[in-house]
Every structure is written in structure tokens, then in C-alpha cells.
N, C-alpha and C. Protein backbone atom coordinates (compact mmCIF):
# COMPACT_ATOMS: atom_id res chain seq x y z
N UNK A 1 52.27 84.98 114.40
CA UNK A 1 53.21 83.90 114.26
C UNK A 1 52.46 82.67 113.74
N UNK A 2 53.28 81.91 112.94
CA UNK A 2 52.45 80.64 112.14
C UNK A 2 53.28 79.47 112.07
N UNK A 3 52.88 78.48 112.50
CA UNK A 3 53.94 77.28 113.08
C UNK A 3 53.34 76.05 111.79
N UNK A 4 53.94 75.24 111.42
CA UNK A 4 53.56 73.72 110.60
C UNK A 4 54.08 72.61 111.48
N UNK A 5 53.53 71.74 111.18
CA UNK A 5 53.94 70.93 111.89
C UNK A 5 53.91 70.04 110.82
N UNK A 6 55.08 69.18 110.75
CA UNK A 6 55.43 68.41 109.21
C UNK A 6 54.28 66.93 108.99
N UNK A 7 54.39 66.73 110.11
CA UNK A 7 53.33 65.25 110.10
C UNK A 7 52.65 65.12 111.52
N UNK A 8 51.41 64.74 112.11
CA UNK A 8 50.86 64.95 113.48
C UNK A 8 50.47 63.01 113.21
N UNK A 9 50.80 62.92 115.01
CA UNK A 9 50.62 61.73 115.34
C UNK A 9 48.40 62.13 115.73
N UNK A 10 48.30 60.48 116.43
CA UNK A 10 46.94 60.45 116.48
C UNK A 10 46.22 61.42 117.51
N UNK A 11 47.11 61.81 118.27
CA UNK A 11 46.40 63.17 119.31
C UNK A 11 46.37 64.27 118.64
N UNK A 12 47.41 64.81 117.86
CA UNK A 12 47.40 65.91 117.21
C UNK A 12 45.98 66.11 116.04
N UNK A 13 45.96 64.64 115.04
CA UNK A 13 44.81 64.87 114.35
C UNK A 13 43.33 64.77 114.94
N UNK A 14 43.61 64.61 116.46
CA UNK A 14 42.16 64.85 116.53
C UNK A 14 42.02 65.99 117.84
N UNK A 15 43.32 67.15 117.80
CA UNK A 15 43.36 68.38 118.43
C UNK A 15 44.09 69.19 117.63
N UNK A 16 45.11 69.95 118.08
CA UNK A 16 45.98 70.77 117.43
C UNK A 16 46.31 70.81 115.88
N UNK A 17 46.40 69.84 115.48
CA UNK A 17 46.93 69.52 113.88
C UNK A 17 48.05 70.22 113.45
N UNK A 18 48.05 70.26 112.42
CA UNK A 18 49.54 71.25 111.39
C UNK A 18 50.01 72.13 111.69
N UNK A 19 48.89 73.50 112.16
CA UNK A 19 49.18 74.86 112.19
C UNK A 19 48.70 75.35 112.86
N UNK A 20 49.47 76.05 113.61
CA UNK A 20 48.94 77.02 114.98
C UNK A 20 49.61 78.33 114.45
N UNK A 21 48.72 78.95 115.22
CA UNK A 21 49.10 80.68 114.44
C UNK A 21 48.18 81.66 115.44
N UNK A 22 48.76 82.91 115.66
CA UNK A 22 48.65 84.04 116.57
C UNK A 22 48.76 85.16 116.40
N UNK A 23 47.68 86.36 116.40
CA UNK A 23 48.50 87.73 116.09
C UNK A 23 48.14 88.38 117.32
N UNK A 24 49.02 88.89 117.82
CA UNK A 24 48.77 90.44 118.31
C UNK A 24 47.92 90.98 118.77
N UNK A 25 47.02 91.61 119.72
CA UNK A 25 45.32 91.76 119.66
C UNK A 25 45.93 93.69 119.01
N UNK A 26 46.88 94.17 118.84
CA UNK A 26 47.11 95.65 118.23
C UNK A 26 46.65 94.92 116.93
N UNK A 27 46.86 94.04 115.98
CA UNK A 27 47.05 94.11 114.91
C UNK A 27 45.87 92.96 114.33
N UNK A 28 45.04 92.84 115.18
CA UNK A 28 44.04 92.00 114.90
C UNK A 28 43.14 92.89 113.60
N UNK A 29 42.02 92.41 112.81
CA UNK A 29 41.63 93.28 112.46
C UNK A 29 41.46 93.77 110.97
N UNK A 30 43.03 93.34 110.74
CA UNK A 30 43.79 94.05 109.49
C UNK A 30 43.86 93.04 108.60
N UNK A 31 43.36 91.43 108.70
CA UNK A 31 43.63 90.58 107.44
C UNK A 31 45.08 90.10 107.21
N UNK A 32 45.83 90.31 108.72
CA UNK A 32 47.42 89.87 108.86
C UNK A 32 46.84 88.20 109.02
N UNK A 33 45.93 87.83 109.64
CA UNK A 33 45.94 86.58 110.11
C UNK A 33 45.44 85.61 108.54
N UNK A 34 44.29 86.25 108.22
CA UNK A 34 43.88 85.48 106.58
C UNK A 34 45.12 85.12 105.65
N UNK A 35 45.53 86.18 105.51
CA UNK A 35 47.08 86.60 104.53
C UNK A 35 48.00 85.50 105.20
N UNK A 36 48.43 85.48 106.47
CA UNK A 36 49.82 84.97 106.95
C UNK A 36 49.24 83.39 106.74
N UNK A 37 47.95 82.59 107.15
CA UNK A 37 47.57 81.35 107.04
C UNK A 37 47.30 81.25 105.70
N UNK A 38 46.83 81.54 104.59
CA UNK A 38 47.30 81.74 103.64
C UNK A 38 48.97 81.39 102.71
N UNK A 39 49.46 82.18 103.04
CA UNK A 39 50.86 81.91 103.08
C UNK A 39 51.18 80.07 103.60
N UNK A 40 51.14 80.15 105.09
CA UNK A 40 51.55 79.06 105.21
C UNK A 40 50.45 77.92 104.76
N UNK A 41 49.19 77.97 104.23
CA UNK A 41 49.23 76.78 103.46
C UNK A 41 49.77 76.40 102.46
N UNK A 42 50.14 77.53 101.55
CA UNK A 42 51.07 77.42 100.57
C UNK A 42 52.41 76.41 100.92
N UNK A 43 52.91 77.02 101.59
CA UNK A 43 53.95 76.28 102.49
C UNK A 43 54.00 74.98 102.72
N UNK A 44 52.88 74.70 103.31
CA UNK A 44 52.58 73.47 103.90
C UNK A 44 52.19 72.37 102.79
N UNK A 45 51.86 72.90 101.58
CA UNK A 45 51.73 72.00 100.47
C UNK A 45 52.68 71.47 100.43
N UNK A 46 53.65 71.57 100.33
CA UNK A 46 54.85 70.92 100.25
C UNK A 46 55.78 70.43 100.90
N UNK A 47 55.38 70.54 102.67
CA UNK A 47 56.08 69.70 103.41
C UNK A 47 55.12 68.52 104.49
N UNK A 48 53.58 68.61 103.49
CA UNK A 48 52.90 67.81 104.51
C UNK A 48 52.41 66.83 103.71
N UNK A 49 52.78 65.48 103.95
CA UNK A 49 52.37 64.54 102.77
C UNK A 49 51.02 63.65 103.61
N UNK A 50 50.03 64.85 103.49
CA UNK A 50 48.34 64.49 103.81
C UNK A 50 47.67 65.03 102.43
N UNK A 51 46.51 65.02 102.63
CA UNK A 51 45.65 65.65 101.81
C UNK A 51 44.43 66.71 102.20
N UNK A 52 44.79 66.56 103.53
CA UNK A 52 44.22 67.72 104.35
C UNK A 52 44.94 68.26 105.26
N UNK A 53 44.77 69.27 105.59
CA UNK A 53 45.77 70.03 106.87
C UNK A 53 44.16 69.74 107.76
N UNK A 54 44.82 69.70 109.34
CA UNK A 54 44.04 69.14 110.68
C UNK A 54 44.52 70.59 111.63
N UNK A 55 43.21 71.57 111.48
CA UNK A 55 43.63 72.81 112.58
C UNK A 55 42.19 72.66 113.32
N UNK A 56 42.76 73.55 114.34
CA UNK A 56 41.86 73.44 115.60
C UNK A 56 41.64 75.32 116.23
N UNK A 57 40.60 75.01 116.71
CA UNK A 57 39.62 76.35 117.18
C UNK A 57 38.97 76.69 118.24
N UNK A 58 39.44 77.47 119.67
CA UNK A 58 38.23 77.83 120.51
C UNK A 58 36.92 78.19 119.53
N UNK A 59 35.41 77.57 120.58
CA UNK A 59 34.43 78.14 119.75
C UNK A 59 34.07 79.68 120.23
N UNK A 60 34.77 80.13 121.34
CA UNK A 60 35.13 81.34 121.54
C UNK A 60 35.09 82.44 120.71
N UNK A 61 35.77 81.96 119.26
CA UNK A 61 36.68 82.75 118.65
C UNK A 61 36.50 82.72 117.32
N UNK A 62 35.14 83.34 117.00
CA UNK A 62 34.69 83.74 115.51
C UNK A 62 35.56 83.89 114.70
N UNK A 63 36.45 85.41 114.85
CA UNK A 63 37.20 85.66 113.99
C UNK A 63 38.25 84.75 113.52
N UNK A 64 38.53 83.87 113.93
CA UNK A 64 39.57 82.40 113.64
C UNK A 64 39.16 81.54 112.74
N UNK A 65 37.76 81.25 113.19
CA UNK A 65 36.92 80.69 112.55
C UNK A 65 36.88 81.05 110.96
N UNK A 66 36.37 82.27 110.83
CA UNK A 66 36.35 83.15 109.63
C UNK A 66 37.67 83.27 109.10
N UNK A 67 38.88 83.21 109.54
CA UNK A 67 39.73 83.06 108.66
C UNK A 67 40.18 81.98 108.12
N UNK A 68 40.11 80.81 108.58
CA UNK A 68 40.13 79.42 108.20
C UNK A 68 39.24 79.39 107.36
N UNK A 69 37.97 79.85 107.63
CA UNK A 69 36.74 79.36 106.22
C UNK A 69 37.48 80.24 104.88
N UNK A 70 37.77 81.48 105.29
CA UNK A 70 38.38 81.94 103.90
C UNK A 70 39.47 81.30 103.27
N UNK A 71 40.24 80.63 103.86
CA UNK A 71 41.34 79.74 103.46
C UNK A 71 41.13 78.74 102.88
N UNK A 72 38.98 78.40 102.98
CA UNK A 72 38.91 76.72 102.55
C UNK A 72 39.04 75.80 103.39
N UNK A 73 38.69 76.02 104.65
CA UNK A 73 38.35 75.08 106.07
C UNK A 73 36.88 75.02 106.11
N UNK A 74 36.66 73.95 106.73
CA UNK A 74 35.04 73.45 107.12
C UNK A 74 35.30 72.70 108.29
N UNK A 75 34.44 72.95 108.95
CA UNK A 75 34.38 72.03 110.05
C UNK A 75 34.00 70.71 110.34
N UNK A 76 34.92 69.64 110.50
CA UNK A 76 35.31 68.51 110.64
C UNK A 76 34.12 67.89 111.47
N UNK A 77 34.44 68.22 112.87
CA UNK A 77 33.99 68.24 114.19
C UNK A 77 34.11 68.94 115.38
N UNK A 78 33.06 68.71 116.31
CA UNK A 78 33.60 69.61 117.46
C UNK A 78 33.22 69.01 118.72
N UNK A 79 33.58 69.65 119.98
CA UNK A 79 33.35 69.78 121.19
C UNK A 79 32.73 70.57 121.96
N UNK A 80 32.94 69.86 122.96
CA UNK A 80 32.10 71.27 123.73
C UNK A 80 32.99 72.94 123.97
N UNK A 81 34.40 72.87 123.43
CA UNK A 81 35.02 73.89 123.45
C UNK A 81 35.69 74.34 122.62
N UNK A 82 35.68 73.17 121.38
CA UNK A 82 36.65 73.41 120.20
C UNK A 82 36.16 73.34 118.92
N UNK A 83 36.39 73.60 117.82
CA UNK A 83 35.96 73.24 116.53
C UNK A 83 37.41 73.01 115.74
N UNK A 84 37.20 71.77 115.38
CA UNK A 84 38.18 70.94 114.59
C UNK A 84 37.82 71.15 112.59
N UNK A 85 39.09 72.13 112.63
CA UNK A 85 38.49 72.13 110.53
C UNK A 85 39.84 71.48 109.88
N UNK A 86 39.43 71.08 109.17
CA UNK A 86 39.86 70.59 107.80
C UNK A 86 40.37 71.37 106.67
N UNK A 87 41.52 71.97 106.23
CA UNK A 87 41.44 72.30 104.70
C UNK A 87 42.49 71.36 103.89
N UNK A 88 41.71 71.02 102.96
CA UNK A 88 41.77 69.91 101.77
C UNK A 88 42.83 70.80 100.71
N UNK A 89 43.98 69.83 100.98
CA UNK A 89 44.98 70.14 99.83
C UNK A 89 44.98 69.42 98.44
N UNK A 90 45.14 70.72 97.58
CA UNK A 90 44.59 70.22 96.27
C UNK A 90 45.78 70.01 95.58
N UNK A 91 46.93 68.94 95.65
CA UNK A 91 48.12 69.27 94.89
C UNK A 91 47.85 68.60 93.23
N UNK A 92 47.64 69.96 92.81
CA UNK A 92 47.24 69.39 90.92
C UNK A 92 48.31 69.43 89.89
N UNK A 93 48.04 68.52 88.78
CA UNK A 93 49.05 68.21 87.90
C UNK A 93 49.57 69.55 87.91
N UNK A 94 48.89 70.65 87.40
CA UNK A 94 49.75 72.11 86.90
C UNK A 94 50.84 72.74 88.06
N UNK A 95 50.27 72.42 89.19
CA UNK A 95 51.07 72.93 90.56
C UNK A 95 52.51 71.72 90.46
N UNK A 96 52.63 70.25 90.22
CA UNK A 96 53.62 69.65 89.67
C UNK A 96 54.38 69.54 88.68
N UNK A 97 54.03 70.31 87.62
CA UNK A 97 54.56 70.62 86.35
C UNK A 97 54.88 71.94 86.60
N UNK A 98 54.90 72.51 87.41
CA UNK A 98 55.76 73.76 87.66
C UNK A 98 57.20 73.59 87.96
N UNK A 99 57.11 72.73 88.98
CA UNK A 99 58.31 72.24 90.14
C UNK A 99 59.10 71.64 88.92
């Protein structure tokens, strides 16, 4: 499951941010989670008027980690329990001359 969140006040950008998302531990594994966040950044280009999406991370949890970096996340900052990434939306002339 993959949630947006249209605009985050000042707690959100410096926890939770835009997008929270969850699979399954049956269906972990399979590149459902890369693919589906994926998807919703696509998505989110167009209903989030930032220039970065603000997601958040147990440091628990490699594989999360690794799918955000494939998406084009880096890590912002962190805590002693979380890692806060960043992915930088690129909305370019050609992506507006589509619309």
C-alpha cells in the first residue's frame, strides 16, 4: 500500500513526509515495493508543489532503504532510529510540454 500526502506541515517534514508505503512480508522480495514507489512518485509529481518529496525510514530496515535509493533518495538526515531521505523532483520543460 502507498499513501501521498499532498503538502506536510513542519512535523511531517522533519518525520513522516509525503509517502508511506507497505508490503506484505509474503510478497516482500519481488521488486513490488521499488515498482509501486516508483509509480507513486510519478504521481506525486503532480500533486506536490515541493521540489523534493520528505520520506522517512527505520534504520532497521535496509531493504527500504534500498528501495528509496533506487528511486533517487539520499539521505537527508538521521537519528538514532530513523533515516530521513529526500527525493528531488525534477519537473522539466519536456514533462510540461506534454501536459
Amino acid at each position: 500500500m502507498f499513501r501521498v500526502r499532498h503538502y506536510v506541515n513542519d512535523a511531517q517534514r522533519s518525520g513522516g513526509g509525503h509517502i508511506g508505503y507497505g508490503i506484505r512480508e509474503k510478497y516482500r522480495g519481488r521488486g513490488y515495493a521499488t515498482k509501486g514507489l516508483a509509480l507513486t512518485i510519478e504521481k506525486a509529481r503532480d500533486l506536490v508543489a515541493e521540489d523534493e518529496l520528505y520520506l522517512s525510514l527505520h534504520k532497521d530496515n535496509p531493504a527500504s532503504l534500498r528501495v528509496q535509493e533506487k528511486n533517487g533518495a539520499y539521505i537527508h538526515h538521521s537519528d538514532e532510529k530513523e533515516y530521513y531521505t529526500r527525493i528531488p523532483l525534477e519537473k522539466t520543460l519536456e514533462k510540461s510540454t506534454k501536459d
